[in-house]
N, C-alpha and C. Protein backbone atom coordinates (compact mmCIF):
# COMPACT_ATOMS: atom_id res chain seq x y z
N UNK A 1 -15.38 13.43 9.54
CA UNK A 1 -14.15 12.90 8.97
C UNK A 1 -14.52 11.88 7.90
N UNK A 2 -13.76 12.45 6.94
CA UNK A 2 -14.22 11.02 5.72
C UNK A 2 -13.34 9.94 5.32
N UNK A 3 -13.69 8.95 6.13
CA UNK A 3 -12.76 7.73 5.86
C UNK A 3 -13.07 6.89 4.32
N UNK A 4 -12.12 6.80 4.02
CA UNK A 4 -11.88 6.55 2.81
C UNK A 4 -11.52 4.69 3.04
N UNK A 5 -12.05 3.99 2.07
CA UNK A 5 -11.86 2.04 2.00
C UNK A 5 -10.31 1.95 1.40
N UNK A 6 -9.70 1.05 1.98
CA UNK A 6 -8.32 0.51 1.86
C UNK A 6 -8.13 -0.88 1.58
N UNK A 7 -7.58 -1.38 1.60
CA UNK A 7 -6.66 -2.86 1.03
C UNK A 7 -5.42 -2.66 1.24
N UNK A 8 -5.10 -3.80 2.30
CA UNK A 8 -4.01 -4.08 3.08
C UNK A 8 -2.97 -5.13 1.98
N UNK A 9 -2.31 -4.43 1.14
CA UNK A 9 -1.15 -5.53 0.40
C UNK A 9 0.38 -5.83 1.48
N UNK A 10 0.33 -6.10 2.46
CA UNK A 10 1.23 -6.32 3.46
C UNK A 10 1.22 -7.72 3.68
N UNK A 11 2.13 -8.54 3.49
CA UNK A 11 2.41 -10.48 3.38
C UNK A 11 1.80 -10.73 2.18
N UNK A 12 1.65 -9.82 0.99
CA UNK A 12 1.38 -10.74 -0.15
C UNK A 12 2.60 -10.09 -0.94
N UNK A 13 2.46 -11.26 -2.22
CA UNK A 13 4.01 -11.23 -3.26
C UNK A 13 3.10 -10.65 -4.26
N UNK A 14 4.34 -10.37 -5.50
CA UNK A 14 4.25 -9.17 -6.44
C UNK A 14 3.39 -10.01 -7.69
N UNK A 15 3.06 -11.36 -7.48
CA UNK A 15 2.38 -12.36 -8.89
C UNK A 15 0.73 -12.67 -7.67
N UNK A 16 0.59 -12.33 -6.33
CA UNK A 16 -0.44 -12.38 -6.07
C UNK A 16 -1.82 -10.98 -6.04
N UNK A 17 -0.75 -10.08 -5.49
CA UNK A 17 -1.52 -8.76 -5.84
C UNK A 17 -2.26 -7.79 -7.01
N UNK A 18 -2.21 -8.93 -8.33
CA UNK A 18 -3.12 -7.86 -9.32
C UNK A 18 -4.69 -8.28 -9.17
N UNK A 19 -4.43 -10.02 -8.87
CA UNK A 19 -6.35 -9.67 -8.73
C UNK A 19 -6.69 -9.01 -7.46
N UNK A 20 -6.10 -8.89 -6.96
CA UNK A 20 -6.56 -8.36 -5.56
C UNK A 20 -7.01 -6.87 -5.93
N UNK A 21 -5.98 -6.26 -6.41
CA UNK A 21 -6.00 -4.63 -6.30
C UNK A 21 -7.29 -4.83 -7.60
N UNK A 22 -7.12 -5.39 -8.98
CA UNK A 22 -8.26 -5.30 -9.55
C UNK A 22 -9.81 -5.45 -9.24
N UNK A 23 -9.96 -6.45 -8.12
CA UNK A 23 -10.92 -6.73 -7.82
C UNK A 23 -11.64 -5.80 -6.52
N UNK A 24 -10.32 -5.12 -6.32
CA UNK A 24 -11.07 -3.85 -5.30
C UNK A 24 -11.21 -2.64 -6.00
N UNK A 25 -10.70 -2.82 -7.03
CA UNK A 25 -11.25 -1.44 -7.92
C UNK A 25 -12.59 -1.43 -8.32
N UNK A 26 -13.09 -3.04 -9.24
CA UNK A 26 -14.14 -3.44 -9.57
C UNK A 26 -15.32 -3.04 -8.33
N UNK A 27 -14.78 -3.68 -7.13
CA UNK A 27 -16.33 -3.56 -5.94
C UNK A 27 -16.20 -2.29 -6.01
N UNK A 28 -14.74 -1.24 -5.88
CA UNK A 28 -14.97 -0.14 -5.11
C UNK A 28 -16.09 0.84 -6.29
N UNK A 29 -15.84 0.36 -8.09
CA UNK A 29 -16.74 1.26 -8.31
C UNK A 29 -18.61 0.71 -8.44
N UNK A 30 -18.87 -0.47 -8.02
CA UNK A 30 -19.68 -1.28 -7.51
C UNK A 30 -20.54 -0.24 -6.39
N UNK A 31 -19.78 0.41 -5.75
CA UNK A 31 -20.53 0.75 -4.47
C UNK A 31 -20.49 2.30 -4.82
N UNK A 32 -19.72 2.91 -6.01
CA UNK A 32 -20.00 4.16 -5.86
C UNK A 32 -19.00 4.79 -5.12
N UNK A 33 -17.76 4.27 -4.55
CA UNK A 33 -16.81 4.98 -4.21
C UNK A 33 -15.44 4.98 -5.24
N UNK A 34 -14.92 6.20 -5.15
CA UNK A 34 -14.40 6.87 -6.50
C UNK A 34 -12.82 7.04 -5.88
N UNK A 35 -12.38 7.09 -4.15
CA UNK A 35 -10.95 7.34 -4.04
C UNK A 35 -10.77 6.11 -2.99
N UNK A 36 -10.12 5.26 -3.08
CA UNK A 36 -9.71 4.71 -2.04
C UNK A 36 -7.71 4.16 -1.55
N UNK A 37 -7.66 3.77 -0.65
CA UNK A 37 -6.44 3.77 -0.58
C UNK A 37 -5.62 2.57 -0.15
N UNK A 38 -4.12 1.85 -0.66
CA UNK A 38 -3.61 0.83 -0.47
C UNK A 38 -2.22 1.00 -0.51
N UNK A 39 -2.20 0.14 1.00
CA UNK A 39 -1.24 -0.06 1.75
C UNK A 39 -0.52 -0.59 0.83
N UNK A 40 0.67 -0.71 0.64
CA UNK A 40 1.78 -1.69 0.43
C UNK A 40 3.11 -2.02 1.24
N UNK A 41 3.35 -0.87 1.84
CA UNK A 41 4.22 -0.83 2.73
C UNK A 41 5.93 -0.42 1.48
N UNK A 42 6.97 -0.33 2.60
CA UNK A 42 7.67 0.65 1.66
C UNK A 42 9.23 0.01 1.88
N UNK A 43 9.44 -1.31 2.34
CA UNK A 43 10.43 -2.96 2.26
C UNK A 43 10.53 -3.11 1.14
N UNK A 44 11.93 -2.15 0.60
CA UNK A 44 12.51 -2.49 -1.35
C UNK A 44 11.61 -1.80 -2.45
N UNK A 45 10.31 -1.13 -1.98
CA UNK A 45 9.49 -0.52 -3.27
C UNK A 45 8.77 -1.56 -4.02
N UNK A 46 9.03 -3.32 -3.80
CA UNK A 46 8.51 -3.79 -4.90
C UNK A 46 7.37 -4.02 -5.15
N UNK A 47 6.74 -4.23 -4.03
CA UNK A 47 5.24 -3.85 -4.18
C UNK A 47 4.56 -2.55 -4.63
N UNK A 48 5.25 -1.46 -4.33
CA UNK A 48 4.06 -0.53 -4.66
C UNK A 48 4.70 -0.39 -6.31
N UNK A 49 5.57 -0.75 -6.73
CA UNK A 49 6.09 -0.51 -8.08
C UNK A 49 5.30 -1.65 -8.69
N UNK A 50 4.95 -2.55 -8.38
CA UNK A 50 4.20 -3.51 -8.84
C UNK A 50 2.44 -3.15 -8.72
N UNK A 51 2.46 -1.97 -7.85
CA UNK A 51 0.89 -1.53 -7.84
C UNK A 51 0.39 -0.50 -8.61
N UNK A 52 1.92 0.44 -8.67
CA UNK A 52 1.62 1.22 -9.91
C UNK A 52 1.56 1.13 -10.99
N UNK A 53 2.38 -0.08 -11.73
CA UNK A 53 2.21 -1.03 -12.82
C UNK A 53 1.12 -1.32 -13.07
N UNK A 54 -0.01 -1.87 -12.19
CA UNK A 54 -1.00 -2.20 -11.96
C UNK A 54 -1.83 -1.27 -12.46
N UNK A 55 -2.20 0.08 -11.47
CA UNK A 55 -2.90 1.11 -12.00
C UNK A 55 -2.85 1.95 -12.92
N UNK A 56 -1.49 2.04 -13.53
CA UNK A 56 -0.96 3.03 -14.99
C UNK A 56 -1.80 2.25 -16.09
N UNK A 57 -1.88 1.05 -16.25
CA UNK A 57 -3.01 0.82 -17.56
C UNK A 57 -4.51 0.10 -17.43
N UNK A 58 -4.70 0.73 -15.82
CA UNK A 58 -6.33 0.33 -15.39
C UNK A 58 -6.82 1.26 -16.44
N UNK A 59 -7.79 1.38 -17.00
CA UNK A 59 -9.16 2.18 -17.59
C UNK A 59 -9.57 2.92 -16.72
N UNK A 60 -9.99 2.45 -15.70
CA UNK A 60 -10.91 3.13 -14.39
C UNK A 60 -9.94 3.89 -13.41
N UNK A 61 -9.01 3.67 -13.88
CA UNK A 61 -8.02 4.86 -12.92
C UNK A 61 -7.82 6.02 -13.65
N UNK A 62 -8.64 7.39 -12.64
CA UNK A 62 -8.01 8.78 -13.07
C UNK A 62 -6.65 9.10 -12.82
N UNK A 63 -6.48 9.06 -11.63
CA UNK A 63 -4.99 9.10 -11.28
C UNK A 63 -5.00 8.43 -9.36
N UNK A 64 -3.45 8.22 -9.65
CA UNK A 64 -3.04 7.60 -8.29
C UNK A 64 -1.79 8.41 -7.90
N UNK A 65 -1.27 8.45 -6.81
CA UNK A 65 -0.46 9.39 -6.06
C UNK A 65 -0.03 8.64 -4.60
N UNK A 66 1.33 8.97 -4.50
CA UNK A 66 1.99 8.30 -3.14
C UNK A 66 1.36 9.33 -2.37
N UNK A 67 1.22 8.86 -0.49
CA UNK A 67 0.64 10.06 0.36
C UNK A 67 1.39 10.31 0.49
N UNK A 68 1.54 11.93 0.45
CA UNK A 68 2.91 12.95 0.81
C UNK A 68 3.76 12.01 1.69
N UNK A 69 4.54 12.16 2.59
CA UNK A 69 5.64 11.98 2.74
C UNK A 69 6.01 10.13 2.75
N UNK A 70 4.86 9.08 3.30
CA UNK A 70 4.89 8.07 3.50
C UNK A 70 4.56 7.13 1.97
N UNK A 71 5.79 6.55 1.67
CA UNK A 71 5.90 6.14 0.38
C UNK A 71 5.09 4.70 0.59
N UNK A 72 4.77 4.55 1.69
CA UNK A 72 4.46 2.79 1.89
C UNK A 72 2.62 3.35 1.46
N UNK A 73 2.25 4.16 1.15
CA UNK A 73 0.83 4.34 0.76
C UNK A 73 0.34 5.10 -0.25
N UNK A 74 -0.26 4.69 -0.98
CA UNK A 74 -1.13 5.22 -2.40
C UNK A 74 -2.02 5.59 -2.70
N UNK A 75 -2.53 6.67 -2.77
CA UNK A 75 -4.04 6.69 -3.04
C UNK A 75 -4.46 6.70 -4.37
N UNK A 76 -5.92 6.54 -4.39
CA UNK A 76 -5.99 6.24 -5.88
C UNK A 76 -7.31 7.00 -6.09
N UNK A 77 -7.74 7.26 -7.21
CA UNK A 77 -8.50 7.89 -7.72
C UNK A 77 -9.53 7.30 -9.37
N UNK A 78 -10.65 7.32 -8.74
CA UNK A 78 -11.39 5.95 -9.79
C UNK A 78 -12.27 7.37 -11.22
N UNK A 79 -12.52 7.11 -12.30
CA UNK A 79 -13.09 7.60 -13.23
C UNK A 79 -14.54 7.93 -12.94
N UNK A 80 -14.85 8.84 -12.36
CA UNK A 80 -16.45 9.03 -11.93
C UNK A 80 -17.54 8.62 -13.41
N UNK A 81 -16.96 8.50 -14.41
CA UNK A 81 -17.81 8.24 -15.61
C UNK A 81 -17.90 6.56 -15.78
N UNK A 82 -17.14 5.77 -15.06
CA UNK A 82 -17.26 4.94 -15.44
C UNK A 82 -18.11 3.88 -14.56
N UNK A 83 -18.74 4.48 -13.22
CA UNK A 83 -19.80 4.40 -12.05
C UNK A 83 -21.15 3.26 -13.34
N UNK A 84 -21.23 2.01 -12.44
CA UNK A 84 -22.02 1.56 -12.67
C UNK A 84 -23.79 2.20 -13.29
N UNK A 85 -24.56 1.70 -14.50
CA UNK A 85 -25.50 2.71 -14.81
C UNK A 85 -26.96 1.77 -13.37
N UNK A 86 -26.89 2.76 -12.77
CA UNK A 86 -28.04 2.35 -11.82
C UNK A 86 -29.92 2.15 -12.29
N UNK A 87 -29.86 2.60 -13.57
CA UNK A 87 -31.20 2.61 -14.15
C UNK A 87 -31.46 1.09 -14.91
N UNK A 88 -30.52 0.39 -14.88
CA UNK A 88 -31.05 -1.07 -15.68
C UNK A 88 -31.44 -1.54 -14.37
């Protein structure tokens, strides 16, 4: 089974969550993982509308997608070209 890394945006507000989600994009392509997934939960939409905001003008996002039926979760999908160069 391939578990995939997450970030829990559940008790945070919509002006605290961009470094957060940015800074798990940054480690996640740090380590070489390319899909991971975040909670927001699905109380008014304003968080995950504030996460997709977020990821529509990342660079390093290929694409992101609600999980089928449960709107409170997102997965995301990182630019395999843009993977740290491991030879310096």
């Amino acid at each position: 089974m391939n578990i995939l890394p997450y970030i829990d945006l559940h008790g945070e507000t919509r002006d605290t969550i961009t470094a957060l989600v940015l800074d798990f994009i940054k480690m996640n392509l740090k380590m070489g993982k390319y899909k991971f997934i975040i909670l927001h939960g699905r109380h008014g939409g304003v968080l995950r509308k504030a996460t997709h905001e977020i990821l529509r003008y990342n660079k390093d996002v290929e694409r992101f997608y609600v999980y089928g039926s449960n709107d409170g979760v997102t997965i995301v999908e990182l630019k395999k070209d843009k993977a740290p160069d491991s030879r310096k």
